[in-house]
C-alpha atoms as a PDB file:
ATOM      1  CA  UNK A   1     -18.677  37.066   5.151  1.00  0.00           C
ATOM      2  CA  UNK A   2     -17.123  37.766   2.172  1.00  0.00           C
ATOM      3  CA  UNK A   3     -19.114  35.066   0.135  1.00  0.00           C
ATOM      4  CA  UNK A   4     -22.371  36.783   0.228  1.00  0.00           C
ATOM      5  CA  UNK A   5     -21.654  40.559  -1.380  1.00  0.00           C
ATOM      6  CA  UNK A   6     -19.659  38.826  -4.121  1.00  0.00           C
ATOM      7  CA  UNK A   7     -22.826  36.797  -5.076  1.00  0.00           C
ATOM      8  CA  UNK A   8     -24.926  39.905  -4.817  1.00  0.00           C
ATOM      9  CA  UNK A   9     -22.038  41.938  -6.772  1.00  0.00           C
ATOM     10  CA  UNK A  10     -23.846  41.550  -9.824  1.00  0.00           C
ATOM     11  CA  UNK A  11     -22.974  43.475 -13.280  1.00  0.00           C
ATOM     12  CA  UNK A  12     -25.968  45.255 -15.730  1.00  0.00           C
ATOM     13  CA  UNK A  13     -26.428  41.815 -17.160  1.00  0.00           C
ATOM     14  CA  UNK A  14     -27.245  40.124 -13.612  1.00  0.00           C
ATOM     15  CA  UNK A  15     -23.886  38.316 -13.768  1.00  0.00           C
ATOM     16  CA  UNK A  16     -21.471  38.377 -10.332  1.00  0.00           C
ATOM     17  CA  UNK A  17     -17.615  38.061 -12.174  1.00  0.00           C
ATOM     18  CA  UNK A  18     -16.535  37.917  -8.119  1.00  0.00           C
ATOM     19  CA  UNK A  19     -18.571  35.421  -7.287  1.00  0.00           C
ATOM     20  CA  UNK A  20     -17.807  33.091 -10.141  1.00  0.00           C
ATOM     21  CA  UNK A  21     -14.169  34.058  -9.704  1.00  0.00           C
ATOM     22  CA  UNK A  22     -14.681  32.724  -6.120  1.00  0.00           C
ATOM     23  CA  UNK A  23     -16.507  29.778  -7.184  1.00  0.00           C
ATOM     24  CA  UNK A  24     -14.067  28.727  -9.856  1.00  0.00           C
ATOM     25  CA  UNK A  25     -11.086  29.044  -7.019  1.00  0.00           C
ATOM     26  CA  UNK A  26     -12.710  26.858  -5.141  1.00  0.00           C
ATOM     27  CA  UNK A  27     -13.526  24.368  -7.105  1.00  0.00           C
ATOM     28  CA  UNK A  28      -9.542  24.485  -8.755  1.00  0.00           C
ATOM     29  CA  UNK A  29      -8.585  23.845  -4.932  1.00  0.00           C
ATOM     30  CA  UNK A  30     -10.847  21.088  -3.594  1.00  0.00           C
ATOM     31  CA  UNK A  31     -11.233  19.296  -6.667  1.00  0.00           C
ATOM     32  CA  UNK A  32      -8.629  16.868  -6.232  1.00  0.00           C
ATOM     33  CA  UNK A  33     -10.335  16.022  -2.931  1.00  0.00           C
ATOM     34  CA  UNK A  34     -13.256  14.605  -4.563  1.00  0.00           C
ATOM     35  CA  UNK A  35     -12.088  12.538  -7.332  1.00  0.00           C
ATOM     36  CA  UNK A  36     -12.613   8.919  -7.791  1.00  0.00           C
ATOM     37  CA  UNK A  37      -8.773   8.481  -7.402  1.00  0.00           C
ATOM     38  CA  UNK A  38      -8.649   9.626  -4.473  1.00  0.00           C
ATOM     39  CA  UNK A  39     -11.930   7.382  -3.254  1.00  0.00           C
ATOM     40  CA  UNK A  40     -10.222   4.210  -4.693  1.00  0.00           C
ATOM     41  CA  UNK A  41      -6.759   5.284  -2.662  1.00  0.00           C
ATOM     42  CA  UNK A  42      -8.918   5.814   0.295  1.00  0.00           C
ATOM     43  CA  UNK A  43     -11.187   2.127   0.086  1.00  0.00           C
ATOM     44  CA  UNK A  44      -7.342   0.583  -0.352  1.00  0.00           C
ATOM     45  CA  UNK A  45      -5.858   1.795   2.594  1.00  0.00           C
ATOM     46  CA  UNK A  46      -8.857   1.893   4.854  1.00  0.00           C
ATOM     47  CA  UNK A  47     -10.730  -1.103   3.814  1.00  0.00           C
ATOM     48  CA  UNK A  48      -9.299  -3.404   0.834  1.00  0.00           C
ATOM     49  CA  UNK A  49      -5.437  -4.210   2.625  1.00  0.00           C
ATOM     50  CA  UNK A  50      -6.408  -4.122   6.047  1.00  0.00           C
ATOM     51  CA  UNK A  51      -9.127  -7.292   4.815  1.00  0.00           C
ATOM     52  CA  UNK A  52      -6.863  -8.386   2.794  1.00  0.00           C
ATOM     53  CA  UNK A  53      -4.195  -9.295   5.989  1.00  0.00           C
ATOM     54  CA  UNK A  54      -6.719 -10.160   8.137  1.00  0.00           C
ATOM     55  CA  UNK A  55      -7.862 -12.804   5.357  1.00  0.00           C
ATOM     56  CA  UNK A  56      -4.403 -14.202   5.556  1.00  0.00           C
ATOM     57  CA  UNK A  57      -4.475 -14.171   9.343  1.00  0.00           C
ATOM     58  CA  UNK A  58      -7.657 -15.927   9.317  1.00  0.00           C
ATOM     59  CA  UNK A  59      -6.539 -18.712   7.185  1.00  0.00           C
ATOM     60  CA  UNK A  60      -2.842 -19.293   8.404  1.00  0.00           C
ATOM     61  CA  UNK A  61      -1.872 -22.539   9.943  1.00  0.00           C
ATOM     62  CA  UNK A  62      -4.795 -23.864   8.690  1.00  0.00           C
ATOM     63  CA  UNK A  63      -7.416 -21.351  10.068  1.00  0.00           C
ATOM     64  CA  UNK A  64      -6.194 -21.527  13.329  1.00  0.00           C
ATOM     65  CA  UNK A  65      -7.451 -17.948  14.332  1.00  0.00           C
ATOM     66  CA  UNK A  66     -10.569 -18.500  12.584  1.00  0.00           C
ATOM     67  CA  UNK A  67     -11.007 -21.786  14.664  1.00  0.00           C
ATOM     68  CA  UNK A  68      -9.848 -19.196  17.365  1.00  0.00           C
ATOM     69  CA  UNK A  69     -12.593 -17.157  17.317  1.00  0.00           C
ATOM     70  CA  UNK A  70     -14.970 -19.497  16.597  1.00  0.00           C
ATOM     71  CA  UNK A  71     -14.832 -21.645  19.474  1.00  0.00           C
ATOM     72  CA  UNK A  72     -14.902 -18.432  21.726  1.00  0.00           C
ATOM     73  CA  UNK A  73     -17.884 -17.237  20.293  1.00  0.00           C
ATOM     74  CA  UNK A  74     -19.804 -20.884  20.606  1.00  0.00           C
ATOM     75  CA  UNK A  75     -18.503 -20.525  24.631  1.00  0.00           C
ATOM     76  CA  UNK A  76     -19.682 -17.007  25.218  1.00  0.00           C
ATOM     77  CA  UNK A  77     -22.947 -17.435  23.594  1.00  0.00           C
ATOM     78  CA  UNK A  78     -23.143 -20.558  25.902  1.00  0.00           C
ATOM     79  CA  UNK A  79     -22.296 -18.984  28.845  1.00  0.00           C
ATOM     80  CA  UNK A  80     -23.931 -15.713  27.929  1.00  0.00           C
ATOM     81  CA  UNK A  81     -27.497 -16.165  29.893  1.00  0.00           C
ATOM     82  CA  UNK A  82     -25.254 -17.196  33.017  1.00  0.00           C
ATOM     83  CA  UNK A  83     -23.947 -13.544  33.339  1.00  0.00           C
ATOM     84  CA  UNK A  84     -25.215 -12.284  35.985  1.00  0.00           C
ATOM     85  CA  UNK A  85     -24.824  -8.205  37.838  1.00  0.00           C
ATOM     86  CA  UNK A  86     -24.804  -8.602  41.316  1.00  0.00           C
ATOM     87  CA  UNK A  87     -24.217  -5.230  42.526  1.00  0.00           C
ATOM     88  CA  UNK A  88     -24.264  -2.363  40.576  1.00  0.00           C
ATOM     89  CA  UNK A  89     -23.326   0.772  42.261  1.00  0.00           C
ATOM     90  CA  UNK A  90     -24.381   3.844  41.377  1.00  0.00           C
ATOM     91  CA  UNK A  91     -22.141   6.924  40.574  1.00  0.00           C
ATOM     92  CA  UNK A  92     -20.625   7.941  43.940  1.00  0.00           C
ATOM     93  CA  UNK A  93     -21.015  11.360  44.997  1.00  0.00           C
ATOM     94  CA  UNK A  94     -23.547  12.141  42.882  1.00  0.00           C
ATOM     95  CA  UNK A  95     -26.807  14.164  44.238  1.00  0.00           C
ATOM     96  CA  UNK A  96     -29.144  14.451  41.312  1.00  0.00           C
ATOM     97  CA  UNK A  97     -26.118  16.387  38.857  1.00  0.00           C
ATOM     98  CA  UNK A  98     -22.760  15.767  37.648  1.00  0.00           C
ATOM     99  CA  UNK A  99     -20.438  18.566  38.186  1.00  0.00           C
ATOM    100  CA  UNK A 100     -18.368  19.282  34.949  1.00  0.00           C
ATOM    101  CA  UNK A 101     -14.462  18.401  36.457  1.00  0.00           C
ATOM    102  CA  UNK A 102     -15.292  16.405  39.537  1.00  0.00           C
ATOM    103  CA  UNK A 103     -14.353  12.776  39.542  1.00  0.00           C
ATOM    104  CA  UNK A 104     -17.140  10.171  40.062  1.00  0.00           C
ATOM    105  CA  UNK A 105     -16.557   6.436  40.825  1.00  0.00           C
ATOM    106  CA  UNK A 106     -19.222   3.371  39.702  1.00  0.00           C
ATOM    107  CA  UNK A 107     -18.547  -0.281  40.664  1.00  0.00           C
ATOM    108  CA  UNK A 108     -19.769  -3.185  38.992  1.00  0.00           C
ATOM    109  CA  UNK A 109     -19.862  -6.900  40.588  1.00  0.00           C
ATOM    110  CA  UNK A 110     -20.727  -9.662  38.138  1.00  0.00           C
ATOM    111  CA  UNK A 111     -21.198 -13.484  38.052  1.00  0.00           C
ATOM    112  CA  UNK A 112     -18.899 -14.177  35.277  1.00  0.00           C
ATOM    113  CA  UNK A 113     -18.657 -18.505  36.833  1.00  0.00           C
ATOM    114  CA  UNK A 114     -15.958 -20.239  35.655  1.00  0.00           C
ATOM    115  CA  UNK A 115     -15.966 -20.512  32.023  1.00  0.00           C
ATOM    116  CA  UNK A 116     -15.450 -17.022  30.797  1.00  0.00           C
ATOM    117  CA  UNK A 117     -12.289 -14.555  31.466  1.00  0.00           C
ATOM    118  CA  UNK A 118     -13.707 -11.269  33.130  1.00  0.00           C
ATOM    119  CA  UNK A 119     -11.659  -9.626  29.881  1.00  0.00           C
ATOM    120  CA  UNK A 120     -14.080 -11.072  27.910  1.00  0.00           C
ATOM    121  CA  UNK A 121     -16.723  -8.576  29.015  1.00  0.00           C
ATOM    122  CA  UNK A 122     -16.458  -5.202  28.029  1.00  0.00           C
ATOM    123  CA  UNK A 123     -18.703  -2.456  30.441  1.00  0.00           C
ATOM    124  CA  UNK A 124     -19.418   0.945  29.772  1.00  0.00           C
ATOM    125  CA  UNK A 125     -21.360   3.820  30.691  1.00  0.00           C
ATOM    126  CA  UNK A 126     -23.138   6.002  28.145  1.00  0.00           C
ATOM    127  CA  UNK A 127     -23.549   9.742  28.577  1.00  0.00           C
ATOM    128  CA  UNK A 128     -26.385  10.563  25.253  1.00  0.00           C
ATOM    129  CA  UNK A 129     -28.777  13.262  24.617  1.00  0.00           C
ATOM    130  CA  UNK A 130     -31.804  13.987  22.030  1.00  0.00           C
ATOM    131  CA  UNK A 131     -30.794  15.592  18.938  1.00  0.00           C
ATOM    132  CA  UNK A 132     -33.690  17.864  17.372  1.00  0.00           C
ATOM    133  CA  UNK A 133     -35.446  14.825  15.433  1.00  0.00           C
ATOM    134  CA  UNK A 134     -36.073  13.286  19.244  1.00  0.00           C
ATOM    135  CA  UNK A 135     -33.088  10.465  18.961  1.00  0.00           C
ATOM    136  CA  UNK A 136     -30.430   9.405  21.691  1.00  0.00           C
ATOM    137  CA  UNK A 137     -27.048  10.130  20.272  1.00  0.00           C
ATOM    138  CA  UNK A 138     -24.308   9.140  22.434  1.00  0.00           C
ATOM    139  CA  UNK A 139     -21.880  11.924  23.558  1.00  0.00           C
ATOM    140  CA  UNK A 140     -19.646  10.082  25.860  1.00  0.00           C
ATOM    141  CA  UNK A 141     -18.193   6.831  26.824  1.00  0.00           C
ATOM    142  CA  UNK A 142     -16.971   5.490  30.264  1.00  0.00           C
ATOM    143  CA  UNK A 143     -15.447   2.240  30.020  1.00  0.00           C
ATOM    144  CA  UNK A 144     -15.240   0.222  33.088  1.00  0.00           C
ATOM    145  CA  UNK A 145     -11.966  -1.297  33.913  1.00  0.00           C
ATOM    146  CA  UNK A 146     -11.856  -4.469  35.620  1.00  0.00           C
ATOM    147  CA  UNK A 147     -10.311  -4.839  39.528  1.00  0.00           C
ATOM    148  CA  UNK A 148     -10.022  -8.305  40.273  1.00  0.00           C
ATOM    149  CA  UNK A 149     -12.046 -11.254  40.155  1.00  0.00           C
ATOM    150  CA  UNK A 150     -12.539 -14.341  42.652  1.00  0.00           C
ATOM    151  CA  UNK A 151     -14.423 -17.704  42.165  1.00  0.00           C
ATOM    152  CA  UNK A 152     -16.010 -16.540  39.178  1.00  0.00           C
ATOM    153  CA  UNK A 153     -17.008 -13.229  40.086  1.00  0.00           C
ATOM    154  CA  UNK A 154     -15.930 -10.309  38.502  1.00  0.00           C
ATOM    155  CA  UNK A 155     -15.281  -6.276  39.799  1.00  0.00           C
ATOM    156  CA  UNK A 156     -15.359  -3.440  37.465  1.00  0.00           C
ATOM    157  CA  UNK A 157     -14.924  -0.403  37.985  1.00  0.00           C
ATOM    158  CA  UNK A 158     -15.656   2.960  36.203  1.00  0.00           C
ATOM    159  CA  UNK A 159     -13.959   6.499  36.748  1.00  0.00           C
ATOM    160  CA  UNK A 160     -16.031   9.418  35.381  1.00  0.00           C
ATOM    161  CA  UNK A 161     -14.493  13.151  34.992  1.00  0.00           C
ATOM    162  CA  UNK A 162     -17.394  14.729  33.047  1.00  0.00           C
ATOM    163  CA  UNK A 163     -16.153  17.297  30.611  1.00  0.00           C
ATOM    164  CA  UNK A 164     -19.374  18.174  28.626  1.00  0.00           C
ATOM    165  CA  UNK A 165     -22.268  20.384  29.947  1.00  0.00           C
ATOM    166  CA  UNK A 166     -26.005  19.037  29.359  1.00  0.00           C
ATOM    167  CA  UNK A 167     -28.804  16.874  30.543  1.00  0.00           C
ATOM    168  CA  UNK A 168     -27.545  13.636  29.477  1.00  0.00           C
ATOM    169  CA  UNK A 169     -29.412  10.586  29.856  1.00  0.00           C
ATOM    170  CA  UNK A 170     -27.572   7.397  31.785  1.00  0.00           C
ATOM    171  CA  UNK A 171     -26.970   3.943  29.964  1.00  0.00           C
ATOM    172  CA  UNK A 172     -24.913   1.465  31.027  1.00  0.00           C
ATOM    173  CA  UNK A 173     -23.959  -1.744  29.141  1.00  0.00           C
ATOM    174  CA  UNK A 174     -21.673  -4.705  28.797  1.00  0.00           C
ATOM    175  CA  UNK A 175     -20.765  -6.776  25.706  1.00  0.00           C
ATOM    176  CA  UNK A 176     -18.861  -9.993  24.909  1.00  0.00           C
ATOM    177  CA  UNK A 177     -15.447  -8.555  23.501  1.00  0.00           C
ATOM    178  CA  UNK A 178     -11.781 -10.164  21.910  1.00  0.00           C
ATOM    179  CA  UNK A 179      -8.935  -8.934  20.622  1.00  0.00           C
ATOM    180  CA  UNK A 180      -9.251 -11.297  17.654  1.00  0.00           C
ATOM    181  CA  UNK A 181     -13.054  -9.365  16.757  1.00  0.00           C
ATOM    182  CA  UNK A 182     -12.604  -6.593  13.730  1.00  0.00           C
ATOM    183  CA  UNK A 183     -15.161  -4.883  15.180  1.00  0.00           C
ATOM    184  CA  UNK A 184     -17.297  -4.882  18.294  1.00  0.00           C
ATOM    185  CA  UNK A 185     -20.583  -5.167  15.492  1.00  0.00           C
ATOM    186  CA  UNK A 186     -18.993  -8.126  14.745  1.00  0.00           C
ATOM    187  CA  UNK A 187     -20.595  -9.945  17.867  1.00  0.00           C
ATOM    188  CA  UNK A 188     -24.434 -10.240  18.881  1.00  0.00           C
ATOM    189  CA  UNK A 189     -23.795 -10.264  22.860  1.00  0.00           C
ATOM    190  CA  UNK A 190     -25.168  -6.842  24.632  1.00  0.00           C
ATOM    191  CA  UNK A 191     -27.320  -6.769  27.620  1.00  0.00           C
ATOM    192  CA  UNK A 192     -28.034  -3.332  29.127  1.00  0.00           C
ATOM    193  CA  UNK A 193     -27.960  -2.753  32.884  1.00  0.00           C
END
């Protein structure tokens, strides 16, 4: 609130010394923020070494974690179509609104057969709303955690404690996930329930 009289502060030659003061001041103090120093520091520790050890990772013992990953993502895109939801619950408690605090409960049963480890899959719900351009942004996540599983078939389940205020829309999804994966964009394997 101070900003705007300096720039309107102006001297008999239309000049605001404030103002330019100001500017120069800040400029001096965020400078070093925005130098291309401090963007090369910044791809080094954020993108350059950590792909530099996982490169070595990948190709130790003769690629073993590369052959790793490999062969699970040839079995889960196998196996993939024969996921199957059997029962998805919906939120419990729930009649037609979310109360901001209360604790709400979804279950998930899924044909998982024999092949793939039920921590393999990776469930969530999605909590988005429309920004002012008319696109879903997601606000919150629920992940599903899983509670047992028996001749191939899995049980997740999902505690919700909203915390936001809104009218959300609902999503859930699940998605083939490792430990070994940089990234979950890293594998092609969503379906949405």
């Amino acid at each position: 609130s101070d900003i705007a009289p300096k720039y309107y502060d102006k001297n008999s030659k239309g000049i605001s010394n404030t103002w330019i003061e100001t500017i120069k001041n800040c400029v001096a103090e965020v400078a070093c923020d925005f130098t291309t120093n401090r963007m090369m520091s910044d791809y080094f520790s954020k993108y350059y070494n950590p792909m530099s050890v996982r490169y070595n990772k990948m190709i130790e013992n003769d690629y073993a974690m590369a052959r790793t990953i490999s062969s699970w993502k040839r079995k889960m895109r196998r196996e993939w179509s024969k996921v199957e939801v059997l029962n998805n619950s919906t939120i419990s408690n729930v009649s037609g609104a979310l109360v901001l605090g209360n604790n709400y409960e979804a279950t998930l049963t899924v044909a998982i057969g024999n092949e793939i480890n039920p921590q393999d899959l990776g469930i969530e719900i999605l909590l988005a709303e429309y920004n002012k351009k008319g696109r879903l942004r997601i606000k919150e996540v629920f992940p599903y955690t899983l509670k047992g599983c028996e001749n191939g078939v899995a049980t997740y389940v999902c505690k919700i404690v909203p915390d936001k205020t809104g009218a959300f829309q609902i999503a859930a999804r699940m998605y083939a996930k490792h430990d070994l994966l940089p990234h979950r964009q890293d594998f092609e394997l969503v379906k949405w329930l």
